[in-house]
Protein backbone atom coordinates (compact mmCIF):
# COMPACT_ATOMS: atom_id res chain seq x y z
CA UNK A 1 -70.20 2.44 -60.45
CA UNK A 2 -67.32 -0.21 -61.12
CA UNK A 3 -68.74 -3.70 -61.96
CA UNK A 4 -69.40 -6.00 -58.66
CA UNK A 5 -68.76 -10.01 -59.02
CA UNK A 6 -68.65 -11.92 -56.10
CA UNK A 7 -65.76 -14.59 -56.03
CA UNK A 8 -65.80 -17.89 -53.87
CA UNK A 9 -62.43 -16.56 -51.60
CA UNK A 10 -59.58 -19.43 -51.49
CA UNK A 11 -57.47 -20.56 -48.74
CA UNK A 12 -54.91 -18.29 -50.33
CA UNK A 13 -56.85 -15.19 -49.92
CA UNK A 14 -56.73 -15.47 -46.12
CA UNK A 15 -54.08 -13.16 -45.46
CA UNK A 16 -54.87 -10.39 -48.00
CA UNK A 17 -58.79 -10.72 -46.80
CA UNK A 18 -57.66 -10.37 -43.05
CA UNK A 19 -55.59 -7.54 -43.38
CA UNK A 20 -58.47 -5.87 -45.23
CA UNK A 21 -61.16 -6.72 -42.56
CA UNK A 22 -58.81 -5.54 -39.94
CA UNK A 23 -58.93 -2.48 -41.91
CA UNK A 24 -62.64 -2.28 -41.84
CA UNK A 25 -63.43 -3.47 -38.87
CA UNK A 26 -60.75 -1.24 -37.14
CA UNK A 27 -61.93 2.13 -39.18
CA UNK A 28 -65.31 1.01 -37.87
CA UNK A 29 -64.32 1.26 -34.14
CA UNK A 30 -62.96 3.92 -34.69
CA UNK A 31 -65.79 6.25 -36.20
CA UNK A 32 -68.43 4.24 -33.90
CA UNK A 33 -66.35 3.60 -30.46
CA UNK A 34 -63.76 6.61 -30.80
CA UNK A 35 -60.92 4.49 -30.81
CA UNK A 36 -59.88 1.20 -32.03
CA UNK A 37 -59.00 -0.16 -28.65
CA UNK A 38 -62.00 0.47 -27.38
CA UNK A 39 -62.93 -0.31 -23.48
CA UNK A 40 -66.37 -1.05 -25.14
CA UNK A 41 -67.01 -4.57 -26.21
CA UNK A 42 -69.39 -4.79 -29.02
CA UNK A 43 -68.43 -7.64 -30.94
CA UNK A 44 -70.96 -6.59 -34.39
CA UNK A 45 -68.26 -3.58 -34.91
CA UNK A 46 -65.03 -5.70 -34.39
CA UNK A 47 -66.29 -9.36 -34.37
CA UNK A 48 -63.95 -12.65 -32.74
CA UNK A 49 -61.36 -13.07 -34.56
CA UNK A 50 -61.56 -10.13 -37.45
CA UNK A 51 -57.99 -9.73 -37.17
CA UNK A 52 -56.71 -13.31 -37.19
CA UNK A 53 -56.01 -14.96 -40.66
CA UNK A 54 -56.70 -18.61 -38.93
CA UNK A 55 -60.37 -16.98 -38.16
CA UNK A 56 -60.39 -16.37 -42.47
CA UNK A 57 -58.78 -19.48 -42.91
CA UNK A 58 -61.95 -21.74 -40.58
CA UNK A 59 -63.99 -19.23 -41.96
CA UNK A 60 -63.07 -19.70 -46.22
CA UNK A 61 -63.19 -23.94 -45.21
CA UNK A 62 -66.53 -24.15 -42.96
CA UNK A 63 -68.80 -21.27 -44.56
CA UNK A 64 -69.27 -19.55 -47.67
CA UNK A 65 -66.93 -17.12 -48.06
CA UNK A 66 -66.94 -14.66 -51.00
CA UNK A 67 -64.61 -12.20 -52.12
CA UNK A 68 -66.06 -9.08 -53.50
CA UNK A 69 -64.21 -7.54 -56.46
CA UNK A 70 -64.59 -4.21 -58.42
CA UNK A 71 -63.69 -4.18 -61.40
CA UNK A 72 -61.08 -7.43 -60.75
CA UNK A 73 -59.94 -5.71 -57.83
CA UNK A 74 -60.47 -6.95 -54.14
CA UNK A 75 -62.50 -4.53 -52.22
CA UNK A 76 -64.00 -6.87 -49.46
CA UNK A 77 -66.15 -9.84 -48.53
CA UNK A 78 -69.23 -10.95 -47.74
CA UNK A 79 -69.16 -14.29 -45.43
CA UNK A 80 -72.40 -16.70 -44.89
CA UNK A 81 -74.35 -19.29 -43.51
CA UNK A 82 -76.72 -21.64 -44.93
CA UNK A 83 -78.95 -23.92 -43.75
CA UNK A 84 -81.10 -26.19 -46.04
CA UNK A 85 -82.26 -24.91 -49.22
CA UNK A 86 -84.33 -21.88 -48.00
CA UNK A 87 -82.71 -20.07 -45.03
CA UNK A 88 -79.11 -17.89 -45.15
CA UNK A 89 -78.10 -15.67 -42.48
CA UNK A 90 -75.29 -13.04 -43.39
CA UNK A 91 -72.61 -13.30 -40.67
CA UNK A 92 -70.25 -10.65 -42.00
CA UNK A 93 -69.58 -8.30 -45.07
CA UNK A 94 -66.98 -5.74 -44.85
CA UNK A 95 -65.63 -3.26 -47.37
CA UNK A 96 -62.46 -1.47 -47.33
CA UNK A 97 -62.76 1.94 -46.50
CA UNK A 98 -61.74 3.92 -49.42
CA UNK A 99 -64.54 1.90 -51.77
CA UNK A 100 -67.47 3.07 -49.54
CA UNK A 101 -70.17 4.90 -50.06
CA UNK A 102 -70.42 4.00 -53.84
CA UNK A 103 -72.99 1.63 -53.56
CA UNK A 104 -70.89 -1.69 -53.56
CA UNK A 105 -72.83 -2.41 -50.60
CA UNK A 106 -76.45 -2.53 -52.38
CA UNK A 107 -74.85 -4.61 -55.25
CA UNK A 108 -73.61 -6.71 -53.43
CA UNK A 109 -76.85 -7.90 -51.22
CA UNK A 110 -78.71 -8.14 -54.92
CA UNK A 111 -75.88 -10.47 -56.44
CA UNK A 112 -75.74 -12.67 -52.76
CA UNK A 113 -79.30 -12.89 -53.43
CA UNK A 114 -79.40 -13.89 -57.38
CA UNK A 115 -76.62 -16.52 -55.75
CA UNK A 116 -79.00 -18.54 -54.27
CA UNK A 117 -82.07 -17.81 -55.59
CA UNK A 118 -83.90 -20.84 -52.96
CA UNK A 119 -83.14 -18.99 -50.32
CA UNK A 120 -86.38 -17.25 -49.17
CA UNK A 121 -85.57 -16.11 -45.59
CA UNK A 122 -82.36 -14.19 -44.94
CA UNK A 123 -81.22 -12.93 -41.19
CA UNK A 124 -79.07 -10.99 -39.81
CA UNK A 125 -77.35 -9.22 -36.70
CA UNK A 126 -75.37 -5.35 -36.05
CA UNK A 127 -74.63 -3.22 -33.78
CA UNK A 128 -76.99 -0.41 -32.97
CA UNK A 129 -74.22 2.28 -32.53
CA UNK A 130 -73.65 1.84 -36.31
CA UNK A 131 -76.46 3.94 -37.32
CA UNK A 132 -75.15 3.38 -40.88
CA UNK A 133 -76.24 -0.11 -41.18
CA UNK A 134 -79.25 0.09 -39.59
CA UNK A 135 -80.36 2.75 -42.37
CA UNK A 136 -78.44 0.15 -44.83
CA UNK A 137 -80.46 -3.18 -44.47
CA UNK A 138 -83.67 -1.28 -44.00
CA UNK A 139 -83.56 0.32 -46.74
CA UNK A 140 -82.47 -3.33 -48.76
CA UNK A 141 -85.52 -4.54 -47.19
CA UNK A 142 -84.92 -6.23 -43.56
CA UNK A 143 -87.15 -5.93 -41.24
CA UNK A 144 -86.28 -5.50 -37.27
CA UNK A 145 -86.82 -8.41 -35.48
CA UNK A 146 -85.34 -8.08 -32.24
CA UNK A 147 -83.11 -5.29 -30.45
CA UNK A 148 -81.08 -4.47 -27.21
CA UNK A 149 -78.14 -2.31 -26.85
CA UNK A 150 -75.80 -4.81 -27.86
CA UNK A 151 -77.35 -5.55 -30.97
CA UNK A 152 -80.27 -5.37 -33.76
CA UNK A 153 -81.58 -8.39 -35.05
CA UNK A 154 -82.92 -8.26 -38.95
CA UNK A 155 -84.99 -10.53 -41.14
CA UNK A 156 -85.76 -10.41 -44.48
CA UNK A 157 -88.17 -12.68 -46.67
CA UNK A 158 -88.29 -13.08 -50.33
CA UNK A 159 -90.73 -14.62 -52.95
CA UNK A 160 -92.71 -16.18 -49.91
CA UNK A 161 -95.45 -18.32 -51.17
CA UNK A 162 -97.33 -19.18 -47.85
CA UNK A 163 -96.64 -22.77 -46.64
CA UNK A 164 -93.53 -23.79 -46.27
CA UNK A 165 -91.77 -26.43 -48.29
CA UNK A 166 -92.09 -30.31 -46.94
CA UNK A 167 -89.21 -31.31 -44.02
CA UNK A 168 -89.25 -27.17 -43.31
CA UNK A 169 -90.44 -26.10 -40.36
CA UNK A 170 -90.47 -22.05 -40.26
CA UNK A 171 -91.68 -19.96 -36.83
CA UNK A 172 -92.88 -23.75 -35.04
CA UNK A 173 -93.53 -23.50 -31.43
CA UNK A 174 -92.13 -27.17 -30.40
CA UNK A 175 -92.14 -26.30 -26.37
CA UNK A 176 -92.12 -29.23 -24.37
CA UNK A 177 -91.31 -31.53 -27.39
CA UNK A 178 -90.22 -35.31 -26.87
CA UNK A 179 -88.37 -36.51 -30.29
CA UNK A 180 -87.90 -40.71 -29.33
CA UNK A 181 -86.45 -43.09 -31.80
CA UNK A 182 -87.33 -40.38 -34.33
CA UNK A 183 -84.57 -40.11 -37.38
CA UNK A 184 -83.43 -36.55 -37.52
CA UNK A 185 -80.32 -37.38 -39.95
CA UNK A 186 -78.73 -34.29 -41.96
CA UNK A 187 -81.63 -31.97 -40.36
CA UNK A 188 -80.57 -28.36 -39.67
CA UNK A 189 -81.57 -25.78 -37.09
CA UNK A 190 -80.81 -22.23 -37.13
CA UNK A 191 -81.98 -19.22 -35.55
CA UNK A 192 -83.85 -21.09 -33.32
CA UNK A 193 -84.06 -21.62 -29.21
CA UNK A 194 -83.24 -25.13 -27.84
CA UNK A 195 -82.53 -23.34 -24.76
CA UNK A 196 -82.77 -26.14 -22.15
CA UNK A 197 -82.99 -29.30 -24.31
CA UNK A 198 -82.17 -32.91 -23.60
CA UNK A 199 -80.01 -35.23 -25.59
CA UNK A 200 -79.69 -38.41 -24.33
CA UNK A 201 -78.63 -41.44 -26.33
CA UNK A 202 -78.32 -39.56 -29.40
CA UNK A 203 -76.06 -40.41 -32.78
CA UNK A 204 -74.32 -36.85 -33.02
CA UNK A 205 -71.19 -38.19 -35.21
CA UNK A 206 -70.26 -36.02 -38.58
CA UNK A 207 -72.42 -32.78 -37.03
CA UNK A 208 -71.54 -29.31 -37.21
CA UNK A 209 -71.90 -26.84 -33.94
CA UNK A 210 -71.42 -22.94 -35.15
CA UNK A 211 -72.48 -19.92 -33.87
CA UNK A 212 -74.02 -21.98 -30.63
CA UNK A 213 -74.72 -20.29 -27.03
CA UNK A 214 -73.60 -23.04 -24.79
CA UNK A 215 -73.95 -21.04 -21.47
CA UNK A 216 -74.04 -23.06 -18.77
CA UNK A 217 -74.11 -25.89 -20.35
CA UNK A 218 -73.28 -29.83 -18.94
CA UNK A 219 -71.30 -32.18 -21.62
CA UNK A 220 -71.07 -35.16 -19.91
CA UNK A 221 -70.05 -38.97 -20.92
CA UNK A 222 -69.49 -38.27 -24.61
CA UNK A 223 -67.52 -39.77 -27.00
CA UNK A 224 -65.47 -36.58 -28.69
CA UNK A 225 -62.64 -38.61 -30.37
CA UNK A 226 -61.20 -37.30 -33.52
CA UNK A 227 -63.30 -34.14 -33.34
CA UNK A 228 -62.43 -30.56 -33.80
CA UNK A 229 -62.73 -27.36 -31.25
CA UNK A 230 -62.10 -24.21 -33.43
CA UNK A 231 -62.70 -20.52 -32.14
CA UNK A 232 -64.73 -21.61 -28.89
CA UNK A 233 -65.21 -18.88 -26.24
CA UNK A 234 -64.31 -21.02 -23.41
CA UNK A 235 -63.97 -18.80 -20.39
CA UNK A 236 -64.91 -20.69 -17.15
CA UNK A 237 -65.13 -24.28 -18.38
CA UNK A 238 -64.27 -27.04 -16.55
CA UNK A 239 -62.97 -30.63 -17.09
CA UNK A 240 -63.43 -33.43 -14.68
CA UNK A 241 -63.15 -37.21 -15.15
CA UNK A 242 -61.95 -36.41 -18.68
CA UNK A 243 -60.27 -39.20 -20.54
CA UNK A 244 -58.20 -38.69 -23.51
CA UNK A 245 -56.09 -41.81 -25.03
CA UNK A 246 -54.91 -43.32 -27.64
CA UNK A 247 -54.56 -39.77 -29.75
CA UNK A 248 -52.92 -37.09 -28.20
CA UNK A 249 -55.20 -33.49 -28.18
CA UNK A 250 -53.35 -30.62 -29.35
CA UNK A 251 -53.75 -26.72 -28.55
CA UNK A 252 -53.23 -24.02 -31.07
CA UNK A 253 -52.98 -20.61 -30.95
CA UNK A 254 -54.67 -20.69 -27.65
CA UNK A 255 -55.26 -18.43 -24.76
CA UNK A 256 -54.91 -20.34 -21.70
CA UNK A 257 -54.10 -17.62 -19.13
CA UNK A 258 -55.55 -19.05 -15.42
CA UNK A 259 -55.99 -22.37 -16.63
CA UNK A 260 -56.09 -24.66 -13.67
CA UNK A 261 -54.86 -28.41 -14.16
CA UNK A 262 -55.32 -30.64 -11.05
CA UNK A 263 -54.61 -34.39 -10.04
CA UNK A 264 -54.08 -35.08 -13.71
CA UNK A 265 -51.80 -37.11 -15.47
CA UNK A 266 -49.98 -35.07 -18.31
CA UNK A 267 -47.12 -38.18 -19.18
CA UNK A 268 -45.34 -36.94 -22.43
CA UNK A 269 -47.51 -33.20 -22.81
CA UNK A 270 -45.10 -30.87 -24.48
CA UNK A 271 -45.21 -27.32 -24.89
CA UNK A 272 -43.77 -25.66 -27.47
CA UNK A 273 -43.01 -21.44 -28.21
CA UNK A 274 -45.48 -20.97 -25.28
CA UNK A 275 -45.93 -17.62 -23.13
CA UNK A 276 -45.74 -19.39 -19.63
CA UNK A 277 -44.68 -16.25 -18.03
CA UNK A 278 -46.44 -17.23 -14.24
CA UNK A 279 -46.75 -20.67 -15.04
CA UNK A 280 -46.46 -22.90 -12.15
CA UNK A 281 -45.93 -26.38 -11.33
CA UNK A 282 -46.79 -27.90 -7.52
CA UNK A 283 -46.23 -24.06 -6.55
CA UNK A 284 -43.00 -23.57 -8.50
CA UNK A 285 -42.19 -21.28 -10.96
CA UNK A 286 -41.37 -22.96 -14.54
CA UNK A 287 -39.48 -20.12 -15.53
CA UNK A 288 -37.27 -20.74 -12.68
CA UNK A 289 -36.96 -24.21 -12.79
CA UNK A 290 -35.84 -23.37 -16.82
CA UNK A 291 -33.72 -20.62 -15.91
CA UNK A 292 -31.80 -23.38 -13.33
CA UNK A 293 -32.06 -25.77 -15.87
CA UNK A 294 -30.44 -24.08 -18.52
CA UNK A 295 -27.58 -22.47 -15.75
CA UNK A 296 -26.54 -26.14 -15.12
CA UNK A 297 -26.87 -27.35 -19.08
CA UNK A 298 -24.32 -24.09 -19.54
């Protein structure tokens, strides 16, 4: 087998790393759903975003990313999150196509592991239609945790020693909790239910929000300024009594289709190399109201 090294991926890589998960991900579909385009949505076998370098690009500057190589060569990545000292979940590893079934996957699990050697519980979610994997991370030791027929849900524990360390709280039932005046600073949460929780008063400034189920959630009379909304599923949402001054919010890559915007005031918004085929304004048609405007400017 070629020799495996895991390399922290670089802003750089993004393009060369998406093309090569789009290759994965896509030969995935295709074995797994018949076709890559797919009328089946199963997001473990062709995640958000798999084909978008600014998806690698969030990804390489929020988590950690590596690259695998064989033999100096790029052959995939493995991409993860961790919280604390003891807890990792693996959120993605692909390899290209034409380097599988050589055991690069196995290698590459042991060396993520000899990475970060505190790490004592590891986690992890795929799709049950990719038989494959299922066999994969049982056989490197995960354990099946939860499972519907969207997804499996894996666990795996190493070196555990009984209690865990102090500040680590591990399988707590918390129900019905009431935290008051209580300092929670640089504390992390993962895999965890807060389904239904209360914040109220609370000093959220410098947090990070990833991989969150905000269903049906109210965000009311916050203070947002200067923050960041990357690769948010946003379907639904709605904005009322919103203010934003003083810095202007910008959109990015974004898919707006249906948006609704009502009594507001939108002084000095510009758009710029936007779709806004169907757009309208007051009822009117902005491609019209262009198409006029550019007649007369002729």
């Amino acid at each position: 087998m070629a020799q495996i090294t895991l390399l922290q991926a670089r802003l750089e890589d993004a393009e060369q790393l998406t093309a090569m998960m789009k290759k994965t991900f896509g030969e995935e579909a295709r074995i797994w759903l018949g076709t890559i385009d797919s009328h089946i949505v199963d997001y473990n076998i062709q995640p958000p975003g798999y084909d978008s370098v600014h998806t690698t690009r969030y990804m390489i500057e929020e988590l950690t990313y590596y690259k695998i190589m064989a033999d100096g060569q790029l052959v995939g990545g493995i991409i993860l999150t961790l919280t604390g000292s003891r807890f990792g979940r693996v959120d993605r590893i692909f390899i290209d196509p034409d380097f599988q079934g050589q055991g690069l996957g196995s290698e590459v699990i042991r060396l993520v592991e000899e990475a970060h050697p505190t790490v004592t519980t590891w986690d992890l979610e795929t799709s049950p239609r990719q038989k494959g994997n299922l066999h994969f991370y049982e056989k490197m030791g995960y354990d099946r945790t939860f499972e519907t027929e969207d997804e499996v849900c894996y666990i795996k524990h190493i070196g555990r020693t009984g209690m865990a360390a102090e500040n680590e709280f591990e399988a707590c039932n918390l129900e019905d909790a009431t935290f008051y005046q209580t300092n929670l600073a640089n504390s992390a949460f993962s895999n965890s239910t807060l389904a239904g929780a209360h914040f109220s008063n609370i000093n959220l400034s410098g947090s990070k929000f990833q991989n969150i189920n905000f269903r049906d959630t109210l965000i009311a009379d916050l203070n947002l300024s200067g923050s960041r909304v990357r690769h948010v599923e946003m379907s639904g949402v709605e904005f009322s009594d919103t203010t934003i001054e003083g810095a202007p919010v910008s959109f990015e890559r974004c898919e707006l289709m249906g948006t609704r915007f009502n009594h507001c005031k939108m002084a000095d918004v510009e758009l710029n190399d936007c779709d806004i085929s169907g757009m309208k304004i007051d009822g009117v048609s902005v491609e019209e109201l262009l198409k006029v405007y550019r007649m007369v400017k002729q």
